[in-house]
Structure formats: structure tokens, C-alpha cells
C-alpha atoms as a PDB file:
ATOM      1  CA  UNK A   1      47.737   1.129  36.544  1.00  0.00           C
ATOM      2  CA  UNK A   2      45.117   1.595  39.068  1.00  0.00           C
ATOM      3  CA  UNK A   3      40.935   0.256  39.052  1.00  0.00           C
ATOM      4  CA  UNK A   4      38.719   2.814  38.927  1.00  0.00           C
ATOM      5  CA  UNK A   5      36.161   3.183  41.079  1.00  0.00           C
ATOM      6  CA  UNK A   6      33.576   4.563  38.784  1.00  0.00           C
ATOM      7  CA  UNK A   7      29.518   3.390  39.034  1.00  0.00           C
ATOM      8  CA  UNK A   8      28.125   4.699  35.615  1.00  0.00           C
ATOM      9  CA  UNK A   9      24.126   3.775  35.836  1.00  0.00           C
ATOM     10  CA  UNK A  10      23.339   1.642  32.285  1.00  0.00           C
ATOM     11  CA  UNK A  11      20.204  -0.032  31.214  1.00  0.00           C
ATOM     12  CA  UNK A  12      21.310  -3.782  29.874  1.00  0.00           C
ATOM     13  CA  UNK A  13      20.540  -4.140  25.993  1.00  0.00           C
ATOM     14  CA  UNK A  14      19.409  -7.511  26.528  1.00  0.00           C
ATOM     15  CA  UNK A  15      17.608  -7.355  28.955  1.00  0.00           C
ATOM     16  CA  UNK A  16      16.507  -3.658  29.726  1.00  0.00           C
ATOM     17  CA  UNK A  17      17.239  -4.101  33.542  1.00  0.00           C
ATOM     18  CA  UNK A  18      19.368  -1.325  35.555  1.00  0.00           C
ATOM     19  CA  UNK A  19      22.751  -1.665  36.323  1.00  0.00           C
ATOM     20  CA  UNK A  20      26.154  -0.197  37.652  1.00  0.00           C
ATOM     21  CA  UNK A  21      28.783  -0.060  34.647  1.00  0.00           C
ATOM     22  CA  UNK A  22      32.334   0.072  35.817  1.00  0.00           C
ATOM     23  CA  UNK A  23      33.441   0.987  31.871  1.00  0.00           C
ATOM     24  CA  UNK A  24      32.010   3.358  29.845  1.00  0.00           C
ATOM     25  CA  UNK A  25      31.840   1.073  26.822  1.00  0.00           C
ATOM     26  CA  UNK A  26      29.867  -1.790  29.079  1.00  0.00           C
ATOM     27  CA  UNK A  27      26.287  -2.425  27.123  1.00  0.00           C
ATOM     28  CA  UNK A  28      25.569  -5.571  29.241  1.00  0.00           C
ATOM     29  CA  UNK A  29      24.696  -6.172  32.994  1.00  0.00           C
ATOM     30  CA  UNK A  30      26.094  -9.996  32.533  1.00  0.00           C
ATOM     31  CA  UNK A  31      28.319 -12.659  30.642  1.00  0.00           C
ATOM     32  CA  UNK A  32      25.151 -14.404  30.568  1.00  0.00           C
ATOM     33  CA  UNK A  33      23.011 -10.955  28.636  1.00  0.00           C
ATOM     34  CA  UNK A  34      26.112 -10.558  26.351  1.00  0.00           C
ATOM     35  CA  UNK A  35      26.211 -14.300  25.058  1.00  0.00           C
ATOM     36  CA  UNK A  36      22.370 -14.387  24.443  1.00  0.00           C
ATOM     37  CA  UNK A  37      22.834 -10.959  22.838  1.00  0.00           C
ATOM     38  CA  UNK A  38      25.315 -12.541  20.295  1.00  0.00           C
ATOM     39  CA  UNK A  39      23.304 -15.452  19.463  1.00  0.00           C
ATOM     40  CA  UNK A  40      20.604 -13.552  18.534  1.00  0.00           C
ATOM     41  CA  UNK A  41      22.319 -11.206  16.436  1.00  0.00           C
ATOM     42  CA  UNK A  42      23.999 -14.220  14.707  1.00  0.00           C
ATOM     43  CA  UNK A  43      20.223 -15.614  14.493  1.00  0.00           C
ATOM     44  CA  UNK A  44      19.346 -12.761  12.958  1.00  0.00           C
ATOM     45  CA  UNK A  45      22.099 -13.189  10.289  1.00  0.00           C
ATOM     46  CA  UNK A  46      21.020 -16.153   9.232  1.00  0.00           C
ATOM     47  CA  UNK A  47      17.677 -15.271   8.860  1.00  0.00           C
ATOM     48  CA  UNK A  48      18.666 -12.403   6.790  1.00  0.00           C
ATOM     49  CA  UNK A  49      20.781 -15.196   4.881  1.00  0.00           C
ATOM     50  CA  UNK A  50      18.082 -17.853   4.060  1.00  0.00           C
ATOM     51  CA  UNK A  51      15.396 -14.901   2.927  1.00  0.00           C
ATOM     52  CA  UNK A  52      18.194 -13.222   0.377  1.00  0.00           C
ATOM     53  CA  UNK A  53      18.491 -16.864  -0.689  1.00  0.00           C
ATOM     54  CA  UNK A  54      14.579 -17.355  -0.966  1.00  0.00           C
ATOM     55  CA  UNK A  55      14.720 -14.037  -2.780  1.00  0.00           C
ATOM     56  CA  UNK A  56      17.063 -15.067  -5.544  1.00  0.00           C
ATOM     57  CA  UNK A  57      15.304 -18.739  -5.364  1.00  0.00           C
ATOM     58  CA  UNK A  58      11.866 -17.067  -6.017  1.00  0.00           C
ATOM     59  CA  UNK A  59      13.658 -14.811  -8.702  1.00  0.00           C
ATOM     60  CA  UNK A  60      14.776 -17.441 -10.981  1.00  0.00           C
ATOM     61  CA  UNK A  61      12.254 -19.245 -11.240  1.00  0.00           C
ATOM     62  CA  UNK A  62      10.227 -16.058 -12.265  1.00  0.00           C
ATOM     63  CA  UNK A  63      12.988 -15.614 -14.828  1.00  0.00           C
ATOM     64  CA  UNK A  64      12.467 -19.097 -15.720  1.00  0.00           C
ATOM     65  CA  UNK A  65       8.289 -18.667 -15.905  1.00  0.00           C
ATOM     66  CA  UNK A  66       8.200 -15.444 -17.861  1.00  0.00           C
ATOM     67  CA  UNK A  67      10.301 -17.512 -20.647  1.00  0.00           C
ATOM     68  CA  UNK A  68       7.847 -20.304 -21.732  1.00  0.00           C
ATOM     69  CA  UNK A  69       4.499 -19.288 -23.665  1.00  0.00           C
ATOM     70  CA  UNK A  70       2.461 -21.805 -21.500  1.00  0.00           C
ATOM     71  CA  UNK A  71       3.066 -22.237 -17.682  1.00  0.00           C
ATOM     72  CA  UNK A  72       1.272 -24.815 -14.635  1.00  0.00           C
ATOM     73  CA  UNK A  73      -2.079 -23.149 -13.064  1.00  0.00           C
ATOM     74  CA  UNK A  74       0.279 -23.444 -10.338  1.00  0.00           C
ATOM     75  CA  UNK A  75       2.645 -21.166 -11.702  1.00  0.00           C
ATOM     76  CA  UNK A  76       0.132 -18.565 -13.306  1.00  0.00           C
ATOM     77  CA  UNK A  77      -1.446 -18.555  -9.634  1.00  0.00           C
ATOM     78  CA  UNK A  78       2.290 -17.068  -8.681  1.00  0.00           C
ATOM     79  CA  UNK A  79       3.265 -15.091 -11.521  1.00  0.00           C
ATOM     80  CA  UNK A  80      -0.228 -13.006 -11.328  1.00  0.00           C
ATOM     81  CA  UNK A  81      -0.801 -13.289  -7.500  1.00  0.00           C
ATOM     82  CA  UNK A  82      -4.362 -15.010  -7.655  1.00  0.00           C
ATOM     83  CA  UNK A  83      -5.324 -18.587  -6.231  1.00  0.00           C
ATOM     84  CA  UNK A  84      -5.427 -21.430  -8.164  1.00  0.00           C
ATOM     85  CA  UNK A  85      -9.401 -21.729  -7.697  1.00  0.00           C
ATOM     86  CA  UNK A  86      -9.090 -18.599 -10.124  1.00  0.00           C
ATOM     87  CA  UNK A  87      -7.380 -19.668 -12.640  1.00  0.00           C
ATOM     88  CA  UNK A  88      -9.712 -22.945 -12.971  1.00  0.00           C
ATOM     89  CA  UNK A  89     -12.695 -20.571 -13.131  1.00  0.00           C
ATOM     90  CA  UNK A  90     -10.792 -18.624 -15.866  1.00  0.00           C
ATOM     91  CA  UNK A  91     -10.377 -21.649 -17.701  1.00  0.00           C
ATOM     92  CA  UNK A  92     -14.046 -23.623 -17.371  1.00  0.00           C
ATOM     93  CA  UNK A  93     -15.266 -19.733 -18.637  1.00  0.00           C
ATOM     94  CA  UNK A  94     -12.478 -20.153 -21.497  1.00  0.00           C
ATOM     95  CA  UNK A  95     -11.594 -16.808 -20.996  1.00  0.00           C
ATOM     96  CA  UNK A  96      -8.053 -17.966 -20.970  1.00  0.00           C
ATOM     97  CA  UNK A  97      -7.015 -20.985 -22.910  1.00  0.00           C
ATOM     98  CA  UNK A  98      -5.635 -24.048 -21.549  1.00  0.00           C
ATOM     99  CA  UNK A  99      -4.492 -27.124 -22.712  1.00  0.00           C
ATOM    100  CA  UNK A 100      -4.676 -30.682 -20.430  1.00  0.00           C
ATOM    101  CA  UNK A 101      -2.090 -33.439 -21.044  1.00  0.00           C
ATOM    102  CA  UNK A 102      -3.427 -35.470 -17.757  1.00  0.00           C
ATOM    103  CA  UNK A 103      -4.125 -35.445 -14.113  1.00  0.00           C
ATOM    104  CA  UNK A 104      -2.162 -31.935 -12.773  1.00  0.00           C
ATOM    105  CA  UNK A 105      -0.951 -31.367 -16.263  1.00  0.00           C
ATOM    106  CA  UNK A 106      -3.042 -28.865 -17.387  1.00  0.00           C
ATOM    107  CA  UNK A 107      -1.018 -25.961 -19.076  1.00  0.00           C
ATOM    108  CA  UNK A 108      -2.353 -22.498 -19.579  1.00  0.00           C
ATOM    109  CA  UNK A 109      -1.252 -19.520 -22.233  1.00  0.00           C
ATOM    110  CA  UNK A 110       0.851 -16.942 -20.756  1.00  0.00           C
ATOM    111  CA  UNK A 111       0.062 -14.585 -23.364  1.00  0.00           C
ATOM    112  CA  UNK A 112      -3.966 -14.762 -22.580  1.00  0.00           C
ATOM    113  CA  UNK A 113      -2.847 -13.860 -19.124  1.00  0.00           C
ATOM    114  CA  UNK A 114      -0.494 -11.253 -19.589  1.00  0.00           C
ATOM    115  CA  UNK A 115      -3.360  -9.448 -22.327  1.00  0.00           C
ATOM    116  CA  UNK A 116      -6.237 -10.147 -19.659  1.00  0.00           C
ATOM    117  CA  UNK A 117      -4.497  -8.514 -16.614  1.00  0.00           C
ATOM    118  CA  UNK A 118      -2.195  -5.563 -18.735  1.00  0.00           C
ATOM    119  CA  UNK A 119      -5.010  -3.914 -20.516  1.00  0.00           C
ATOM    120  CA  UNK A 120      -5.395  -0.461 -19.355  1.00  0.00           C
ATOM    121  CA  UNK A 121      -8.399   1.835 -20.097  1.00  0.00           C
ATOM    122  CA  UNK A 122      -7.256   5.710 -21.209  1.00  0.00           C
ATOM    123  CA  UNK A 123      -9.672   7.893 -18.988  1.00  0.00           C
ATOM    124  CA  UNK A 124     -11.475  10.012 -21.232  1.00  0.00           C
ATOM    125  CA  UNK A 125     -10.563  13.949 -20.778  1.00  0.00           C
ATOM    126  CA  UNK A 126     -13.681  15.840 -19.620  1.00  0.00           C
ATOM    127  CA  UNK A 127     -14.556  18.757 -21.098  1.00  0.00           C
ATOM    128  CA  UNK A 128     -15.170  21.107 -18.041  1.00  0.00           C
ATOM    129  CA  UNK A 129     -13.012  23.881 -17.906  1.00  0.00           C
ATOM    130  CA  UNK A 130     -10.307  24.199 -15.597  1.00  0.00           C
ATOM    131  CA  UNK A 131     -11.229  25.617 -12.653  1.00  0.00           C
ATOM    132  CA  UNK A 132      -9.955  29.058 -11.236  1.00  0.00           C
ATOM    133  CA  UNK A 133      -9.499  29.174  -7.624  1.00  0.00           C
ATOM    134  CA  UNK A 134      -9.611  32.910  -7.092  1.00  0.00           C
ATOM    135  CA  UNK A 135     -13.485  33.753  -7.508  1.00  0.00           C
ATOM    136  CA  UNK A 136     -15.115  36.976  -5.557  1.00  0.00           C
ATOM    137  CA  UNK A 137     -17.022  36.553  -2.510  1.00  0.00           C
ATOM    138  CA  UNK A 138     -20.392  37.697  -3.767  1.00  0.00           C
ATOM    139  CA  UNK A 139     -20.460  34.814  -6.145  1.00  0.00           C
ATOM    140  CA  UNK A 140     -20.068  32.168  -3.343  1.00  0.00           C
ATOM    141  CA  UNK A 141     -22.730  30.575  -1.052  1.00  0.00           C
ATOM    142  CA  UNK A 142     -21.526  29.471   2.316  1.00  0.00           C
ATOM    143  CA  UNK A 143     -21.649  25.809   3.221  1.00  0.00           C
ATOM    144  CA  UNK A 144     -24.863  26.670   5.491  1.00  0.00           C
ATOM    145  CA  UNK A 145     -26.454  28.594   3.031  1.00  0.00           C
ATOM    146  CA  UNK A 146     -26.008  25.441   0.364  1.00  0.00           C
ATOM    147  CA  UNK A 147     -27.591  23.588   3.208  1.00  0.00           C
ATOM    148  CA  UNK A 148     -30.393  25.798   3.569  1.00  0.00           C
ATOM    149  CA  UNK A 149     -31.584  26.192  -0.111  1.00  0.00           C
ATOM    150  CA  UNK A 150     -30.985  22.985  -1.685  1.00  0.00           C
ATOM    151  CA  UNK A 151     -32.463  21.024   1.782  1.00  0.00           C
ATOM    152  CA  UNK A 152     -29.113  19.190   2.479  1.00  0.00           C
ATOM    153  CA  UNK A 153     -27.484  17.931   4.698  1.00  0.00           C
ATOM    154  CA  UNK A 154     -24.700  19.795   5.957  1.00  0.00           C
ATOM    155  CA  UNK A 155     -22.042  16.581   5.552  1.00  0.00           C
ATOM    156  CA  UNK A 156     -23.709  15.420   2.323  1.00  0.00           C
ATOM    157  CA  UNK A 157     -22.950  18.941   0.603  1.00  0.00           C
ATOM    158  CA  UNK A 158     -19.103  18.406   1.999  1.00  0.00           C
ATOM    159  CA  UNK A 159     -19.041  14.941   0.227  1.00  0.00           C
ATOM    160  CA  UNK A 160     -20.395  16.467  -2.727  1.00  0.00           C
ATOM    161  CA  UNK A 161     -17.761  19.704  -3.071  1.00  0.00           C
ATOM    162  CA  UNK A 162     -14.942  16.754  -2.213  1.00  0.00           C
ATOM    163  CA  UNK A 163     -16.327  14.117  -4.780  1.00  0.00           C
ATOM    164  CA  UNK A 164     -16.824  16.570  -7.451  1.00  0.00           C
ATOM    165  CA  UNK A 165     -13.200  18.835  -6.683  1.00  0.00           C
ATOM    166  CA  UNK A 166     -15.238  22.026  -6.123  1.00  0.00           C
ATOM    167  CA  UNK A 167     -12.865  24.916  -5.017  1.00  0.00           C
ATOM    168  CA  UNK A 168     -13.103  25.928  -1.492  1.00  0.00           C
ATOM    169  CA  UNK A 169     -11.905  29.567   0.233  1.00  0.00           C
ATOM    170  CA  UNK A 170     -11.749  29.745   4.164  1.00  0.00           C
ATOM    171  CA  UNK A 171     -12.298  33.006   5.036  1.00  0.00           C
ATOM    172  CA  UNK A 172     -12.622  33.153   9.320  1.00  0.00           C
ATOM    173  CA  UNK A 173     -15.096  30.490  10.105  1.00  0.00           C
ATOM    174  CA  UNK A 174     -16.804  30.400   6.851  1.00  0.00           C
ATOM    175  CA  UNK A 175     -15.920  28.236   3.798  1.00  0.00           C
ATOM    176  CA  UNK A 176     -17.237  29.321   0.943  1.00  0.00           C
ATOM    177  CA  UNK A 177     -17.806  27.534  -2.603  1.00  0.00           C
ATOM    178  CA  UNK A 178     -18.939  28.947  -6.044  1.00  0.00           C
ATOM    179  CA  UNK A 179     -22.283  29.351  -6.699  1.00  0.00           C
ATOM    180  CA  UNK A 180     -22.181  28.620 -10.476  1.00  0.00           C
ATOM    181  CA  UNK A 181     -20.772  25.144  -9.811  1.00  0.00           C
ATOM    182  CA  UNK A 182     -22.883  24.398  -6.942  1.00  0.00           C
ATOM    183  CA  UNK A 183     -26.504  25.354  -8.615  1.00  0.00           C
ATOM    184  CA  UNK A 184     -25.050  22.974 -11.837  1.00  0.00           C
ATOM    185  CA  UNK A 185     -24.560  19.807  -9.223  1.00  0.00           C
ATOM    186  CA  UNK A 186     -27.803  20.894  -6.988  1.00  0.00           C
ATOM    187  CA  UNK A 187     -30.184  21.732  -9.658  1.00  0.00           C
ATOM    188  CA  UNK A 188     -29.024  18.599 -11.401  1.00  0.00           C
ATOM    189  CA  UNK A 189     -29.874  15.839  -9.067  1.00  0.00           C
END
């Protein structure tokens, strides 16, 4: 069998330098760049290792939490990501109830926790009507005219239309908005 003579130009993986391959599967310019390669992928394992382990660590002993009605201020800290200085303050306010059975023993309900931090408030349903997005030009100001008449300025009227969900219509250079809806948010300021 005979050696090829070959110079393919590579980049080394390792360490990004240039280099003459004499193979077309060569990814390294050294012995030297291929063994640190290697230990750093097999570092990399391992890190991958101990986290998944951390993981499941972390995860059982969330398992563990959620199953007693009252946990350390420790714990709660954990369970409802907030610092310990929290829960204390929750506590001397008795908006949470606690119970002490000595120095670093002090237990706290679960179930005050859980109702404190789950409640969610139903957004009332206005009573504006939906909003039609194809309106006729003659019943639109311009944002410069809206400017103009209500003595605004030009980015404050832009907030507004955003803030209140005001339909625009580009039409060239010109965005126009309804006039209806902007004399009700204009004339009641």
C-alpha cells in the first residue's frame, strides 16, 4: 500500500490553530490537542452526571416536602423560591401560621402557603365592544392631527393608542386611528 502525499488545510478543534492534515478524518493538529480534547469531553460527562444526580436529589426531596402539612422556613424558602428573611416577616405579620418547638425548629403550615401564593384573581370582562379593524378613512384622524388638536405630544398619543389597543391602518406614510375612540380617551383626561 503506498503513503499518500496529500496536505488537506484543517483548523485543530482544540485548539483552533491551522494545520496540514494528511487524512481526511484528522480533527487534531497533535497527540497532545487530541488527549486534552478527550479529557474535556469526559469532564463534561461528568458534569452532566453529578447535575442529573442533583436533579433527582433536589426532586425527592420536593416529593418528600410537598407530603407533610408543616415544613422548616428553610424548606418553604425552597419550595416557594423566596428567602428565608421572607418567610420570618410572613410569620411576625401572622399572615402564615407557624409553630416553634425551639432554637431552628420553627415549623410553618404548608397549606397557608400554598392558599397565599395560588390565589388567582379572574379579570373582570369589560364591556367595550369588540373592536372592528376595517373603519373608513374619513372617520380617522392622523397621528399629527391627534397631536395638533388635543396639544400632545406626538410619542405620548403613540403610548396612548398602544396602552389602550386602539386599531391602527398604515396607509403610505400616514397611520391613521379612529376618531370615535380617540375623542372618548382625549376628551376624557
Amino acid at each position: 500500500m503506498g503513503f499518500s502525499k496529500l496536505k488537506i488545510p484543517r483548523v485543530c478543534e482544540f485548539c483552533e490553530n491551522p494545520f496540514e492534515a494528511k487524512t481526511v478524518t484528522t480533527r487534531f493538529c497533535c497527540k497532545a490537542c487530541a488527549d486534552k480534547s478527550a479529557k474535556k469531553q469526559k469532564r463534561l460527562a461528568k458534569e452532566m452526571e453529578a447535575r442529573q444526580n442533583l436533579l433527582e436529589i433536589a426532586k425527592a426531596k420536593i416529593i418528600e416536602i410537598q407530603a407533610r402539612p408543616y415544613i422548616s422556613v428553610s424548606e418553604a424558602a425552597q419550595l416557594f423560591g423566596m428567602s428565608k428573611d421572607t418567610v420570618h416577616r410572613l410569620i411576625k405579620s401572622k399572615r402564615i401560621s407557624a409553630y416553634n418547638f425551639g432554637q431552628r425548629l420553627t415549623r410553618v403550615s404548608k397549606t397557608d402557603l400554598e392558599e397565599m401564593f395560588s390565589k388567582v384573581l379572574a379579570v373582570k370582562s369589560s364591556d367595550k365592544e369588540v373592536i372592528k379593524k376595517d373603519y373608513k378613512i374619513e372617520d380617522c384622524y392622523t397621528l399629527s392631527e391627534v397631536s395638533k388638536k388635543f396639544n400632545a405630544n406626538p410619542s405620548t398619543v403613540t403610548s396612548v393608542i398602544k396602552k389602550n389597543n386602539i386599531p391602527t391602518k398604515k396607509i403610505g406614510s400616514f397611520v391613521y386611528v379612529p376618531k370615535k375612540l380617540i375623542d372618548e380617551i382625549f376628551d376624557g383626561k
